[in-house]
Protein backbone atom coordinates (compact mmCIF):
# COMPACT_ATOMS: atom_id res chain seq x y z
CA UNK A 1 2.62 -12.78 -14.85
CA UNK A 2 5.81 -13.62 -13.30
CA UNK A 3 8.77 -14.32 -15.73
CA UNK A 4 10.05 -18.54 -15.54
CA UNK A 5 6.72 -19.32 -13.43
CA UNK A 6 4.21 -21.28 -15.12
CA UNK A 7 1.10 -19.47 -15.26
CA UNK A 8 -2.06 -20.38 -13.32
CA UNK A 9 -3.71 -22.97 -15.56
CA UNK A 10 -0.68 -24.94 -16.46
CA UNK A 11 0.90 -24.87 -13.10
CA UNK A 12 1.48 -27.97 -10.29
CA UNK A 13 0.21 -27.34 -6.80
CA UNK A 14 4.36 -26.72 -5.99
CA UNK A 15 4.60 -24.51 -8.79
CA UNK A 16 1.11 -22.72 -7.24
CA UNK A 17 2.60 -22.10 -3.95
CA UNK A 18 6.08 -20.75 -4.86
CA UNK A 19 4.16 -18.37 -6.75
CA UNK A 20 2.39 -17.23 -4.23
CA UNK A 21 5.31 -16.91 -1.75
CA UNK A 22 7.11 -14.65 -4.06
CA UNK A 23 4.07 -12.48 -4.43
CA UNK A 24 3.37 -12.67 -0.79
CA UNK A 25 6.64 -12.04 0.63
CA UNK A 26 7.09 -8.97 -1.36
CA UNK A 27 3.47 -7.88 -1.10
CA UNK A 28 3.71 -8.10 2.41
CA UNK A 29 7.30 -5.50 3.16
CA UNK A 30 5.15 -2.75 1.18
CA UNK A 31 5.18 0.65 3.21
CA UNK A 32 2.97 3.72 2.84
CA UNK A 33 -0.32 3.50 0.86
CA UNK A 34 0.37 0.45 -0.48
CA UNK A 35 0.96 -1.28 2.82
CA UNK A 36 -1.95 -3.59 3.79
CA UNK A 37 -2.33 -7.38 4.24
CA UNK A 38 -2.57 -10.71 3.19
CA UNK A 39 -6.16 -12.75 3.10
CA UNK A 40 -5.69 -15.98 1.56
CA UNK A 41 -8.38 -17.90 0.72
CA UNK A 42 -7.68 -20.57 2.52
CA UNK A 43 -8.55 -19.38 5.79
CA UNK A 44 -11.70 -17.88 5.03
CA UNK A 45 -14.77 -18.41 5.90
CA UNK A 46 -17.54 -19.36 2.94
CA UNK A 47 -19.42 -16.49 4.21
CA UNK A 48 -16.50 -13.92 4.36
CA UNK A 49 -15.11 -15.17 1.08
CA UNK A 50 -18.42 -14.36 -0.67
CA UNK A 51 -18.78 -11.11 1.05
CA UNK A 52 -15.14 -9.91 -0.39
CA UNK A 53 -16.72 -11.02 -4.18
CA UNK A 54 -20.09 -8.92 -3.42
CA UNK A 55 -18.35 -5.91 -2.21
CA UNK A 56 -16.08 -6.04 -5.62
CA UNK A 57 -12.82 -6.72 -4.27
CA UNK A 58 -12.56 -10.37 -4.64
CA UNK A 59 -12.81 -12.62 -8.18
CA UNK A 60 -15.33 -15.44 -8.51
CA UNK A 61 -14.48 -18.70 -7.28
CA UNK A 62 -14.60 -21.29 -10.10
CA UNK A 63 -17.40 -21.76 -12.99
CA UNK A 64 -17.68 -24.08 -15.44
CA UNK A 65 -15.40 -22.10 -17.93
CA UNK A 66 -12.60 -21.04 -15.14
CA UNK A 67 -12.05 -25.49 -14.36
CA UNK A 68 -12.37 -26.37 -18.00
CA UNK A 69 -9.43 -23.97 -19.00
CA UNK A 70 -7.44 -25.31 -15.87
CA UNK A 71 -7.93 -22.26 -13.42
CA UNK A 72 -9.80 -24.15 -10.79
CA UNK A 73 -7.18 -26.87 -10.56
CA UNK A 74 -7.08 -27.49 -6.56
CA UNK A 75 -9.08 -24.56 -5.45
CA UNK A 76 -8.55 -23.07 -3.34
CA UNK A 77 -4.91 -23.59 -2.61
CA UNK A 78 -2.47 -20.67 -2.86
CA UNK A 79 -5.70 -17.88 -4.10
CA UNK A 80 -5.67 -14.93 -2.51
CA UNK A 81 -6.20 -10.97 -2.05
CA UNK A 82 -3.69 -8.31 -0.94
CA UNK A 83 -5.67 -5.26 -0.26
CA UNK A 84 -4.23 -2.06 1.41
CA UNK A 85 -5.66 -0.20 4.52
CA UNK A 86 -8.02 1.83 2.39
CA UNK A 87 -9.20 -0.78 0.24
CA UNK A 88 -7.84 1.27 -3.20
CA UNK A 89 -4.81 -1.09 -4.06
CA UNK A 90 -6.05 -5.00 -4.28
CA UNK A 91 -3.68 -7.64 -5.77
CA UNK A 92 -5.27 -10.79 -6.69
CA UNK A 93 -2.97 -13.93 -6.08
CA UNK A 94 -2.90 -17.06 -8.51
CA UNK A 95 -7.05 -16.11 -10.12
CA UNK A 96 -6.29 -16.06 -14.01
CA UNK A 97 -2.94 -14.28 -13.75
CA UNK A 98 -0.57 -15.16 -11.25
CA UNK A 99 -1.60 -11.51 -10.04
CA UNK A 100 -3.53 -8.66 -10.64
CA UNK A 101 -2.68 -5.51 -9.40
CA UNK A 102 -5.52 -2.96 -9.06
CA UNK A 103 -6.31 0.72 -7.74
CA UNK A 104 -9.75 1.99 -7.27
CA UNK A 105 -11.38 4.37 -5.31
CA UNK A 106 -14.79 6.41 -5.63
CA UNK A 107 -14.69 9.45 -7.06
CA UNK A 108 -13.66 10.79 -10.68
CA UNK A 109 -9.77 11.35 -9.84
CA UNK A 110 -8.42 8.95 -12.67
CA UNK A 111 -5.66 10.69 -12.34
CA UNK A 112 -4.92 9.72 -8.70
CA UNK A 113 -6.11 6.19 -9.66
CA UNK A 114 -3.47 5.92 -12.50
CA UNK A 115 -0.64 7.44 -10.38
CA UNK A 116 -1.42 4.63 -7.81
CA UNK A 117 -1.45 2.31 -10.12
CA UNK A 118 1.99 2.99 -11.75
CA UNK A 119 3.88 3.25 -8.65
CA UNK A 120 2.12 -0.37 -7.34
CA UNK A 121 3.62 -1.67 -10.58
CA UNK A 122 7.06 -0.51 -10.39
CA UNK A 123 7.00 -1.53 -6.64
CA UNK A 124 6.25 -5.26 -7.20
CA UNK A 125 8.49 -4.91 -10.45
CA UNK A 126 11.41 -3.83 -7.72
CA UNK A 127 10.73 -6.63 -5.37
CA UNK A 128 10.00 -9.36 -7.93
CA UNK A 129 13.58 -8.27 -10.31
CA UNK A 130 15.41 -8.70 -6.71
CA UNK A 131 13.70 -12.11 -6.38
CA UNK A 132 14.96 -12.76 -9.80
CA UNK A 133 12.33 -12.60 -11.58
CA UNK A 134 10.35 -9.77 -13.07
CA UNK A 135 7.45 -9.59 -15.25
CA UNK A 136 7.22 -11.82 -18.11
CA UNK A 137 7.52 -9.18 -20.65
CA UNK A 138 8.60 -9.24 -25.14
CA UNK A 139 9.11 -6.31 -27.19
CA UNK A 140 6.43 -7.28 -29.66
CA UNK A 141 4.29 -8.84 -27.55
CA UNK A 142 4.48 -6.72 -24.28
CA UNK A 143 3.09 -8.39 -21.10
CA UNK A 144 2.72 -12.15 -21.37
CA UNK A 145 -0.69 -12.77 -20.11
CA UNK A 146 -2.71 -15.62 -19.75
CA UNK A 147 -5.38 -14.56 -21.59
CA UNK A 148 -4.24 -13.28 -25.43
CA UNK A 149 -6.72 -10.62 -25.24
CA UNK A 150 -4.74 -9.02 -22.18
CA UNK A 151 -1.85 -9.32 -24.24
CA UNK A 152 0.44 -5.69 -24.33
CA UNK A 153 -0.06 -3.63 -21.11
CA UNK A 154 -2.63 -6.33 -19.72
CA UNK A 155 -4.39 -3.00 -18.87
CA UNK A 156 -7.81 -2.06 -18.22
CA UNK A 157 -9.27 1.47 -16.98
CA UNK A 158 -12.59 1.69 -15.76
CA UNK A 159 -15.05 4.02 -14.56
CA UNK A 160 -18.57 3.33 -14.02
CA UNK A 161 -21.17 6.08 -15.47
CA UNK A 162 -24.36 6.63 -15.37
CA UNK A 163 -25.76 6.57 -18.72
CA UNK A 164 -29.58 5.74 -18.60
CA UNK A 165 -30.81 7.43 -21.31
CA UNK A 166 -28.24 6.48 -24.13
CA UNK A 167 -27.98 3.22 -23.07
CA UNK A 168 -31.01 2.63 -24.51
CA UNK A 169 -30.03 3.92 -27.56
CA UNK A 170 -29.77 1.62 -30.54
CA UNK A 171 -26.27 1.26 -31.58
CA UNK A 172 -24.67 2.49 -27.95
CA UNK A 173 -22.06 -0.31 -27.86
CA UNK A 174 -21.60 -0.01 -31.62
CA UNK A 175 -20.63 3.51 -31.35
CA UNK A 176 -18.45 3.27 -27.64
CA UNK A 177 -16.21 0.50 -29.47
CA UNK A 178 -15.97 2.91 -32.55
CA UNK A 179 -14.08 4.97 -29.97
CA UNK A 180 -11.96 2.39 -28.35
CA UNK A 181 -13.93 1.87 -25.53
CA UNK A 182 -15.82 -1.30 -24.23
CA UNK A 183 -18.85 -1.53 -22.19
CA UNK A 184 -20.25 -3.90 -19.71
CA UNK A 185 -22.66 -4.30 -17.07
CA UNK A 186 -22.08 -2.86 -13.26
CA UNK A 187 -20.97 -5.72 -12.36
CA UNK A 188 -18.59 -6.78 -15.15
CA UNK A 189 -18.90 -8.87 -18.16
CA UNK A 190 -21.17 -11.69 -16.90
CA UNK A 191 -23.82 -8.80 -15.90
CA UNK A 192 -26.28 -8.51 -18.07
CA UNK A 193 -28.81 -6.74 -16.19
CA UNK A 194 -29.55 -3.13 -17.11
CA UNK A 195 -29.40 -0.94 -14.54
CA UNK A 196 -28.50 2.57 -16.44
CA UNK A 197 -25.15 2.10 -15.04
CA UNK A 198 -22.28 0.84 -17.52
CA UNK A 199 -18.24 0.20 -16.72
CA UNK A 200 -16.48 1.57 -19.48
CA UNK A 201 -13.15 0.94 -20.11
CA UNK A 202 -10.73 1.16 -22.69
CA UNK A 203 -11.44 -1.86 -25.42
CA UNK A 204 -7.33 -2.38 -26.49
CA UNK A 205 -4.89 -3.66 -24.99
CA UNK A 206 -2.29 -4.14 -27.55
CA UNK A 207 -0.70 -1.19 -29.61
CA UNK A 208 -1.02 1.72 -27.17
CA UNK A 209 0.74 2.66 -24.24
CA UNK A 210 -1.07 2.94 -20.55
CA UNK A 211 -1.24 7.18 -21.18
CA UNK A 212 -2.71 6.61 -24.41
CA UNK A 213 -5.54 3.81 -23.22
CA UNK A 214 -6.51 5.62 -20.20
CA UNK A 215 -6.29 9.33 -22.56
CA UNK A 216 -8.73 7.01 -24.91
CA UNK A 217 -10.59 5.81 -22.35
CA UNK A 218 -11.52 9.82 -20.94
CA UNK A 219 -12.29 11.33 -24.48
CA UNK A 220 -14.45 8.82 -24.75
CA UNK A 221 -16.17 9.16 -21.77
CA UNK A 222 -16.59 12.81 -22.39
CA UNK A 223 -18.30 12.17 -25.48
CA UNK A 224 -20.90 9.83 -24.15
CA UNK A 225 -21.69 12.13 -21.52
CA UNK A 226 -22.53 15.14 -23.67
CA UNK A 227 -25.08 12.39 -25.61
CA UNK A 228 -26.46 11.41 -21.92
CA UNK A 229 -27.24 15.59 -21.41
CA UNK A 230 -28.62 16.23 -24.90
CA UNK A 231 -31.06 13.08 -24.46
CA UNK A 232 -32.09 14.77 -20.74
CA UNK A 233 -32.57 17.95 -22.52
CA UNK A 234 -35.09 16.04 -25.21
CA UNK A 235 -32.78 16.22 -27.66
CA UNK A 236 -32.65 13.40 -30.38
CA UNK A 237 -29.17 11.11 -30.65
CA UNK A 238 -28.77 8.94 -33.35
CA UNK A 239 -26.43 6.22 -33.12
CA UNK A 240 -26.56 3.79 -36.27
């Protein structure tokens, strides 16, 4: 969130837009990798706005639990996505956050992911601080997010793995958040189909710093896949 702005549920249309032309503006002079454009949702179609949410880059428009807590308030006004060339740095403008900044790409280079990552934060930290403004940031608290559980770095790492087998396995979420680690469906926490295919991603927030979660996050993930190849060997894996 961006420090002496409102955030997203509390805020007035005015307070929406300014927002959003802070984020924009900067978002916008961004050179290199990061460089990309500005889709606001506004001027998009129904049917190009919902292809954006089913290819994964876009967040839902509004549910039932999104307008109750005041994140719906004149939708669409002042939402949007900032997405680069190469569609592996997204920012999401005014959703639950007044942003989001994410970096994805296929592949198992975390490393690449988390070095994109850190160098899109300290970029709109640079523009935003020259705005006069900044991230709304506290020593004991850390990020000031809208949602408390975000609260610290407001970071998540995720990969998706395949994980047939041991998902299947009594006790598999049990034993992932015994590690730090939180799983959901493919298609994030409302997906409760079963597919074999899990995001897992690092379950704290608060406490650690962004090494540490995303270290966290890879040990884990390295010990879940050594279960997934003893159960395709026939070997037995107790959980509980």
């Amino acid at each position: 969130p961006v420090a002496a702005l409102p955030p997203p549920p509390a805020a007035s249309r005015a307070a929406r837009r300014e927002t959003e032309r802070l984020i924009v503006g900067g978002l916008e002079g961004l050179k290199g990798e990061l460089a990309g454009r500005y889709l606001a949702l506004n001027d998009m179609t129904p049917e190009e706005n919902q292809k954006w949410i089913d290819d994964h880059f876009l967040f839902e428009n509004p549910d039932a639990w999104t307008i109750s807590g005041g994140f719906g308030r004149d939708w669409p006004d002042s939402r949007g996505l900032f997405v680069n060339d190469a569609k592996t740095f997204l920012v999401w403008v005014n959703e639950e956050d007044h942003m989001r900044i994410i970096s994805m790409q296929k592949g198992a280079d975390v490393v690449e992911v988390f070095r994109r990552f850190v160098d899109a934060c300290n970029t709109v930290e640079k523009f935003l601080t020259e705005a006069g403004a900044g991230f709304a940031h506290t020593a004991h608290h850390g990020y000031i997010t809208t949602c408390p559980t975000n609260l610290g770095t407001g970071m998540r790492a995720s990969v998706h793995a395949k994980l047939p087998l041991l998902g299947k396995v009594d006790g598999f979420k049990e034993y992932a958040a015994s590690m730090g680690l939180q799983i959901r469906g493919r298609g994030g926490e409302k997906d409760h189909s079963y597919t074999g295919v899990f995001d897992v991603s690092n379950r704290f927030r608060l406490g650690y710093s962004e090494v540490q979660l995303v270290q966290m996050m890879l040990d884990g993930l390295e010990k879940l896949i050594e279960l997934e190849q003893k159960l395709e060997r026939g070997e037995t894996v107790t959980l509980k």
